[in-house]
N, C-alpha and C. Protein backbone atom coordinates (compact mmCIF):
# COMPACT_ATOMS: atom_id res chain seq x y z
N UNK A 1 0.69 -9.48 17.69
CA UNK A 1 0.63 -9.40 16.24
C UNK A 1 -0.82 -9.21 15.83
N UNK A 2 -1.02 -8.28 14.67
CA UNK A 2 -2.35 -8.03 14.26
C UNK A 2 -2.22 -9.34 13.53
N UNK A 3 -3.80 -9.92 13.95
CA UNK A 3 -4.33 -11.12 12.96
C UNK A 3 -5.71 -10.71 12.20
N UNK A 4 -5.03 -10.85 10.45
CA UNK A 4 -6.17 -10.36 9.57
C UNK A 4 -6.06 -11.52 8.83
N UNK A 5 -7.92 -11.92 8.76
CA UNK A 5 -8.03 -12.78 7.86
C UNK A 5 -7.82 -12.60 6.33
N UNK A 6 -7.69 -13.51 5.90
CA UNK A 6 -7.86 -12.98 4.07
C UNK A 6 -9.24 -13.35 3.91
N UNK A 7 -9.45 -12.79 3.04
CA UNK A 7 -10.57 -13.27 2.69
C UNK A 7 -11.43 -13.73 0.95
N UNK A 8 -10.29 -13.79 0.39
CA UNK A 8 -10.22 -13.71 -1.19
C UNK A 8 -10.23 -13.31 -1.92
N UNK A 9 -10.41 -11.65 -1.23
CA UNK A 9 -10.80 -10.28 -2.42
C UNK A 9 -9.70 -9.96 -3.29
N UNK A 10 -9.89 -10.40 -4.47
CA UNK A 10 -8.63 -9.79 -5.83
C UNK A 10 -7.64 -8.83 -4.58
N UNK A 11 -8.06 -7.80 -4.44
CA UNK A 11 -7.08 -6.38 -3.22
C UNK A 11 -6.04 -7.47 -2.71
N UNK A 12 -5.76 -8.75 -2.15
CA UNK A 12 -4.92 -9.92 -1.44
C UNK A 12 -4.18 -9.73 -2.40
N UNK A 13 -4.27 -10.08 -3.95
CA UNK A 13 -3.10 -10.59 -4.68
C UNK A 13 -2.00 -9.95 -4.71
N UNK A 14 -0.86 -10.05 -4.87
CA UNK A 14 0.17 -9.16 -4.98
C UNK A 14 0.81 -8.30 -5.96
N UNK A 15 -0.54 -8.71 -7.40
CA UNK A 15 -0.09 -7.99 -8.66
C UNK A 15 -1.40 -6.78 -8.35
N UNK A 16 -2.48 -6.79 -7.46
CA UNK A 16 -3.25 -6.40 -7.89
C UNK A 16 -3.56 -4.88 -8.13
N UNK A 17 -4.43 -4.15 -9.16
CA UNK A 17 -3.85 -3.08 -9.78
C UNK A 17 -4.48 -1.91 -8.78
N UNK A 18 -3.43 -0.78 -8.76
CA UNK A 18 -4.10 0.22 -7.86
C UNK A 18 -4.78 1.11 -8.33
N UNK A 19 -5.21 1.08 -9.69
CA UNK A 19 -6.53 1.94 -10.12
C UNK A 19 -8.04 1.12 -9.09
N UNK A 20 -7.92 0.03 -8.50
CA UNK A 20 -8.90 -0.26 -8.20
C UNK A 20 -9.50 -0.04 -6.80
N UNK A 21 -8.31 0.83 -6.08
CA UNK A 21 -8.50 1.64 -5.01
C UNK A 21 -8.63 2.83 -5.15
N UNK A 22 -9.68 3.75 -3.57
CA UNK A 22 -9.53 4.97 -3.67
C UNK A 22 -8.84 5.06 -2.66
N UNK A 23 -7.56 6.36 -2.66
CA UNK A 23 -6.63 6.87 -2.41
C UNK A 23 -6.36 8.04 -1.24
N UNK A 24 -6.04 8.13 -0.56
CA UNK A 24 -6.06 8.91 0.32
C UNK A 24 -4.17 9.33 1.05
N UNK A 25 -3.95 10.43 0.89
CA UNK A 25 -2.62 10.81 1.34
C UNK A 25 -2.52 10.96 2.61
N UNK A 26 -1.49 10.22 3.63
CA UNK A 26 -1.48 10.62 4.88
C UNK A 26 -0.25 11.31 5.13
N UNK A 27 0.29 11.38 4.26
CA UNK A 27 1.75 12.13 4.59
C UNK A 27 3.29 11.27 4.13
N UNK A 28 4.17 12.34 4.70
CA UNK A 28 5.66 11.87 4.35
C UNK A 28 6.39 11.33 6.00
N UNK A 29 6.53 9.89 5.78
CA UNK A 29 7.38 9.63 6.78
C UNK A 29 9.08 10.15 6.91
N UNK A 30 9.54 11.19 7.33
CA UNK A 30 11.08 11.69 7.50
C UNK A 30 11.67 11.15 8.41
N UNK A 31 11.50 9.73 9.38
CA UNK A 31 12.37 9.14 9.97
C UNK A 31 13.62 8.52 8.79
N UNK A 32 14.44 8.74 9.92
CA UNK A 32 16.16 8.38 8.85
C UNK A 32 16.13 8.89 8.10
N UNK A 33 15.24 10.53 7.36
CA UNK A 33 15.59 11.33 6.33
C UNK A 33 14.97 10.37 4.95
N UNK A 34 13.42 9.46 5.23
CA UNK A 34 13.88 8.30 3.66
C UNK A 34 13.01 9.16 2.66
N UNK A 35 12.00 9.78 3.64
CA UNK A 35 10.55 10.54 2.80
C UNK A 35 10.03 9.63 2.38
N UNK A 36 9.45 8.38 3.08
CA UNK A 36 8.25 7.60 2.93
C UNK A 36 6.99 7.71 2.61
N UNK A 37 6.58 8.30 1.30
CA UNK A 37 5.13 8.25 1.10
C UNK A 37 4.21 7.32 1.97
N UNK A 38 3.10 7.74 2.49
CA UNK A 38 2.53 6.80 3.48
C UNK A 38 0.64 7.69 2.89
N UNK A 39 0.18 6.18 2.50
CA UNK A 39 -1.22 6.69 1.82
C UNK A 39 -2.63 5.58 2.56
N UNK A 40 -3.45 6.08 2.74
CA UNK A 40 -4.73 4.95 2.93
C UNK A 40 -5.40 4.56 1.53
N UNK A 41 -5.35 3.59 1.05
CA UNK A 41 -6.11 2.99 -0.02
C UNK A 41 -7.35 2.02 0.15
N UNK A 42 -8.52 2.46 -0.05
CA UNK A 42 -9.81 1.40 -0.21
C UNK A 42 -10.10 0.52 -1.23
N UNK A 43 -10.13 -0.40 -0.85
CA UNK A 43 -10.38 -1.44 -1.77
C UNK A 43 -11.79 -1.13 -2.34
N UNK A 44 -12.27 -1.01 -3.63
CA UNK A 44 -13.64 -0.75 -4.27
C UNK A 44 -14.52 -1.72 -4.62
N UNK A 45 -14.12 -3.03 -4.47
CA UNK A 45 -14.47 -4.23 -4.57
C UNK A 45 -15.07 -4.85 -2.96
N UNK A 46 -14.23 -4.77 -1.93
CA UNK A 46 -14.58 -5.23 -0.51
C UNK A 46 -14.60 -4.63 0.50
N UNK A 47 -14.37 -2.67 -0.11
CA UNK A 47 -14.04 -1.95 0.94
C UNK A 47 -12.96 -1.91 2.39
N UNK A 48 -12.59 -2.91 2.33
CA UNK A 48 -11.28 -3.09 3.18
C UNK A 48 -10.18 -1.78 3.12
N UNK A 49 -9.22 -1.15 4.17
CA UNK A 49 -8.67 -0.49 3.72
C UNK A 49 -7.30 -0.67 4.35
N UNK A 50 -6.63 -0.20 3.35
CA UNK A 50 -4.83 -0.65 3.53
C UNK A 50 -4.44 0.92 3.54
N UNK A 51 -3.16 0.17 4.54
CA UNK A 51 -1.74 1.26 4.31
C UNK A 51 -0.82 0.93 3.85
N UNK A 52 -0.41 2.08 2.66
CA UNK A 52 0.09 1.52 1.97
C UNK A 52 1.80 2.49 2.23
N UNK A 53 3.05 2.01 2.03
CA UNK A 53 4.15 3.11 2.30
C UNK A 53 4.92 2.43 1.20
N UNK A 54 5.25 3.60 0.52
CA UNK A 54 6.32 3.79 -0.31
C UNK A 54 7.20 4.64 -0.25
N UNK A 55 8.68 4.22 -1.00
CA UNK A 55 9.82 4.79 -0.38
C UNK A 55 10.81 4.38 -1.64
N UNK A 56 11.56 5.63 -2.59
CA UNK A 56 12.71 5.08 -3.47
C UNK A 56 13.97 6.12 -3.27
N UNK A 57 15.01 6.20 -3.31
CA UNK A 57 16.20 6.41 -2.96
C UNK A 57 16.53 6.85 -4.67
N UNK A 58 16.60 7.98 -4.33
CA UNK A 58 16.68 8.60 -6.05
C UNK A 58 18.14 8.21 -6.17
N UNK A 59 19.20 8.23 -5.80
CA UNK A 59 20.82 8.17 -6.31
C UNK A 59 21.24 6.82 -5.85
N UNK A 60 19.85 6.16 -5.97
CA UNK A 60 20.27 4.45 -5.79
C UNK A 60 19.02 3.80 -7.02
N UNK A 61 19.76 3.13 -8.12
CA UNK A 61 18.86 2.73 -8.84
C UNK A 61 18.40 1.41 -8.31
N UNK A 62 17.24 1.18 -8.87
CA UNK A 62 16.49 -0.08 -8.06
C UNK A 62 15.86 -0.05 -6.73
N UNK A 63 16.05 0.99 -6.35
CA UNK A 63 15.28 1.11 -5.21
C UNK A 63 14.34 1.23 -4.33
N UNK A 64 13.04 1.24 -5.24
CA UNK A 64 11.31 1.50 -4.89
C UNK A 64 11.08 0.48 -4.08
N UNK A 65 10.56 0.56 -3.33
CA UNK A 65 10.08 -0.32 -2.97
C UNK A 65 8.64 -0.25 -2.10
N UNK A 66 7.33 -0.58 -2.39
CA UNK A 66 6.34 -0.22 -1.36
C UNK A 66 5.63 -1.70 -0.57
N UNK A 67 4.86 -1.32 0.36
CA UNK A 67 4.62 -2.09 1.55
C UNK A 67 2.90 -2.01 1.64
N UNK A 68 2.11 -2.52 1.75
CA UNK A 68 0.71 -2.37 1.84
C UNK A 68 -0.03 -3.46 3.07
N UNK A 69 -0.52 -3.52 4.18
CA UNK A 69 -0.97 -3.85 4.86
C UNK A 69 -2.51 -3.59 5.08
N UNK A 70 -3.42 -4.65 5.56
CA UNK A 70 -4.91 -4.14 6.06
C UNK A 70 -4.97 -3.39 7.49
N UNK A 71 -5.47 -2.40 7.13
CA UNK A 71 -5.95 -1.39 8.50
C UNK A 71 -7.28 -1.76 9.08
N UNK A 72 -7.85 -1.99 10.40
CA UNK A 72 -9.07 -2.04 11.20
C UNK A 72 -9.38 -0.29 10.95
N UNK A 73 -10.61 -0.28 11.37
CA UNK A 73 -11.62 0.81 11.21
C UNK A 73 -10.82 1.79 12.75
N UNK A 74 -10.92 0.68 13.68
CA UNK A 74 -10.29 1.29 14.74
C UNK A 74 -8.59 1.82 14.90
N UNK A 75 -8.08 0.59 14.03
CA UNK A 75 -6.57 1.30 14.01
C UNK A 75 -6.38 2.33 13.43
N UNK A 76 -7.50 2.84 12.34
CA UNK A 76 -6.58 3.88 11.28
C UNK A 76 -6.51 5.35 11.49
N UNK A 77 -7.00 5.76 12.78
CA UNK A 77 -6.65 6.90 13.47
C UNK A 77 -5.76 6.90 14.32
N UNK A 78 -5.01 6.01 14.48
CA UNK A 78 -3.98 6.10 15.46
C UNK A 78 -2.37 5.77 14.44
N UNK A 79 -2.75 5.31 13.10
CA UNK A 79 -1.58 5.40 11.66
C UNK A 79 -0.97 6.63 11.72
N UNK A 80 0.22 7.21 11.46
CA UNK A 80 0.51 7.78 11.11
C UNK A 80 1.97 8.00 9.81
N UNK A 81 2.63 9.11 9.29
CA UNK A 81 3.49 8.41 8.73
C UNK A 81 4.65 7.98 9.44
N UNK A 82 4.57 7.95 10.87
CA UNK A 82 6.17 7.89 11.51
C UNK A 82 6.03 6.83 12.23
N UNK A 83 4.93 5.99 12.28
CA UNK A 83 4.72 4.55 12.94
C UNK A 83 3.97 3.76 11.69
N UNK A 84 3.81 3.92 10.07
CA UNK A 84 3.26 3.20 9.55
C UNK A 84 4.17 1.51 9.27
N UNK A 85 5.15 2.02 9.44
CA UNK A 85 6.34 0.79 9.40
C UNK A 85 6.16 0.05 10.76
N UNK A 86 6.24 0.39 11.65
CA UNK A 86 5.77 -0.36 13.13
C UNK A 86 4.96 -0.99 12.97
N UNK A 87 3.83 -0.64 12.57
CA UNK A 87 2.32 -1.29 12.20
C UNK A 87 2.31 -2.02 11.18
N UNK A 88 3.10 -1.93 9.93
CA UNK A 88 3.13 -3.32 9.20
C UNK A 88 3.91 -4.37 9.53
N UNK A 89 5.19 -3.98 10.44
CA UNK A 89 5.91 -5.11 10.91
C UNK A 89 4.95 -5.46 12.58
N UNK A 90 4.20 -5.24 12.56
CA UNK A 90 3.33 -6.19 13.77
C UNK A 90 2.19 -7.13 12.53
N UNK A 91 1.43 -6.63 11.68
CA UNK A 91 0.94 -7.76 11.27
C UNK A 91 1.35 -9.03 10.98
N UNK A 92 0.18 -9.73 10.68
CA UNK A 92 0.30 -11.75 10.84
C UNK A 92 0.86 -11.56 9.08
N UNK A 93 0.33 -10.74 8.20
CA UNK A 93 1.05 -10.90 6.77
C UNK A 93 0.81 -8.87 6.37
N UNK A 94 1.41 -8.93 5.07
CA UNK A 94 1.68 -7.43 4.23
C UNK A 94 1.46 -8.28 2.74
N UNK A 95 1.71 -7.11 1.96
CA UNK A 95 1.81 -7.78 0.73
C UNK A 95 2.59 -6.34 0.16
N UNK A 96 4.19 -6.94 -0.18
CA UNK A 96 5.26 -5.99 -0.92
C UNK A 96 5.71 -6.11 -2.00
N UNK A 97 6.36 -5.10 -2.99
CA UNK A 97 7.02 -5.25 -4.35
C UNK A 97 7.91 -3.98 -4.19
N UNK A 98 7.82 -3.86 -5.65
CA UNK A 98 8.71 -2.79 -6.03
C UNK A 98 10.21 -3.43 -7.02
N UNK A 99 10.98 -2.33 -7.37
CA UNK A 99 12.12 -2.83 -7.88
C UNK A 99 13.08 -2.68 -7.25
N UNK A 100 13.17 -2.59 -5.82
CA UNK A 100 14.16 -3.15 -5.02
C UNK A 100 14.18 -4.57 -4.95
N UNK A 101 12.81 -5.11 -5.14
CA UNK A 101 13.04 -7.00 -4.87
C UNK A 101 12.46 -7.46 -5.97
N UNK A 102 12.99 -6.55 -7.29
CA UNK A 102 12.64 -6.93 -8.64
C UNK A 102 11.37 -7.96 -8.47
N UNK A 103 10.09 -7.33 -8.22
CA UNK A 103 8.68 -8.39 -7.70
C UNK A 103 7.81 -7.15 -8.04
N UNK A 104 6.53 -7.61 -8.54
CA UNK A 104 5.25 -6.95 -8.51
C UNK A 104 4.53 -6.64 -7.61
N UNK A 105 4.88 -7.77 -6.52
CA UNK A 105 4.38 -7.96 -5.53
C UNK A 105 4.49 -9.63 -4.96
N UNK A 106 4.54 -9.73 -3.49
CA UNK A 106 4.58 -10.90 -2.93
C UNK A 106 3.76 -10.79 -1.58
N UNK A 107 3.70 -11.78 -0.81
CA UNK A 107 3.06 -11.74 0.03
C UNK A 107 4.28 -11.60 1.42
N UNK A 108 4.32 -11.08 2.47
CA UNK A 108 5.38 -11.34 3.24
C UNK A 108 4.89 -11.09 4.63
N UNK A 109 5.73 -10.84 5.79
CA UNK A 109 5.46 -11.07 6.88
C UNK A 109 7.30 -10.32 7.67
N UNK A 110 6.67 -9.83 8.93
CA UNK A 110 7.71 -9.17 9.91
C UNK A 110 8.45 -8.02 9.25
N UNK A 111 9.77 -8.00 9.35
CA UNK A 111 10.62 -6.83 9.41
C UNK A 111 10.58 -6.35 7.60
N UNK A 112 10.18 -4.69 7.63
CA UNK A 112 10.12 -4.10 6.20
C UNK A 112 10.98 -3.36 6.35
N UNK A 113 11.68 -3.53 5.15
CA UNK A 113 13.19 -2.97 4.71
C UNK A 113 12.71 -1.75 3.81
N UNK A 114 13.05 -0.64 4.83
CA UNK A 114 12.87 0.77 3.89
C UNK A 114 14.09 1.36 4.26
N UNK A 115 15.06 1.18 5.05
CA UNK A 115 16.37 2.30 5.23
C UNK A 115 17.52 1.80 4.36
């Protein structure tokens, strides 16, 4: 399991707003057909950087739901969009929302429900 410390930076909270990252597109995950947006976001405050995957099911209402994890300098060339789900279900925590789990965000841990 990846072990990432926290470290207190606002970027931890689970409401916290994504104008305050810069953004980076890594692609569409098409395992199981879901089209998983899968993006790198920097934190502008602590520079830390997350992956972040999102995923909504247009002919299912309620269904958004995204996933954001911290990336090492060394892991984030080996991310892609067809293992970004592998890699958040190995970290020690994530931090998820969306209106699939009617949440802004929470803090969570292990298996991410995108199919």
């Amino acid at each position: 399991m990846n072990k990432i410390p926290q470290i207190g930076c606002a970027c931890e909270k689970p409401d916290y707003n994504y104008t305050e990252y810069r953004s980076s597109e890594l692609g569409i995950d098409h395992t199981n057909n879901r089209y998983g947006e899968v993006s790198f976001q920097q934190c502008k405050l602590c520079q830390r950087i997350w992956v972040h995957y999102f995923v909504e099911y247009e002919h299912y209402s309620k269904s958004g739901r995204w996933y954001k994890g911290i990336v090492s300098k060394k892991n984030r060339s080996q991310i892609t969009p067809e293992n970004a789900v592998e890699y958040l279900e190995s970290l020690e925590w994530y931090v998820y929302g969306g209106s699939f789990f009617d949440s802004t965000g929470t803090i969570g841990q292990g298996r991410v429900r995108v199919d």
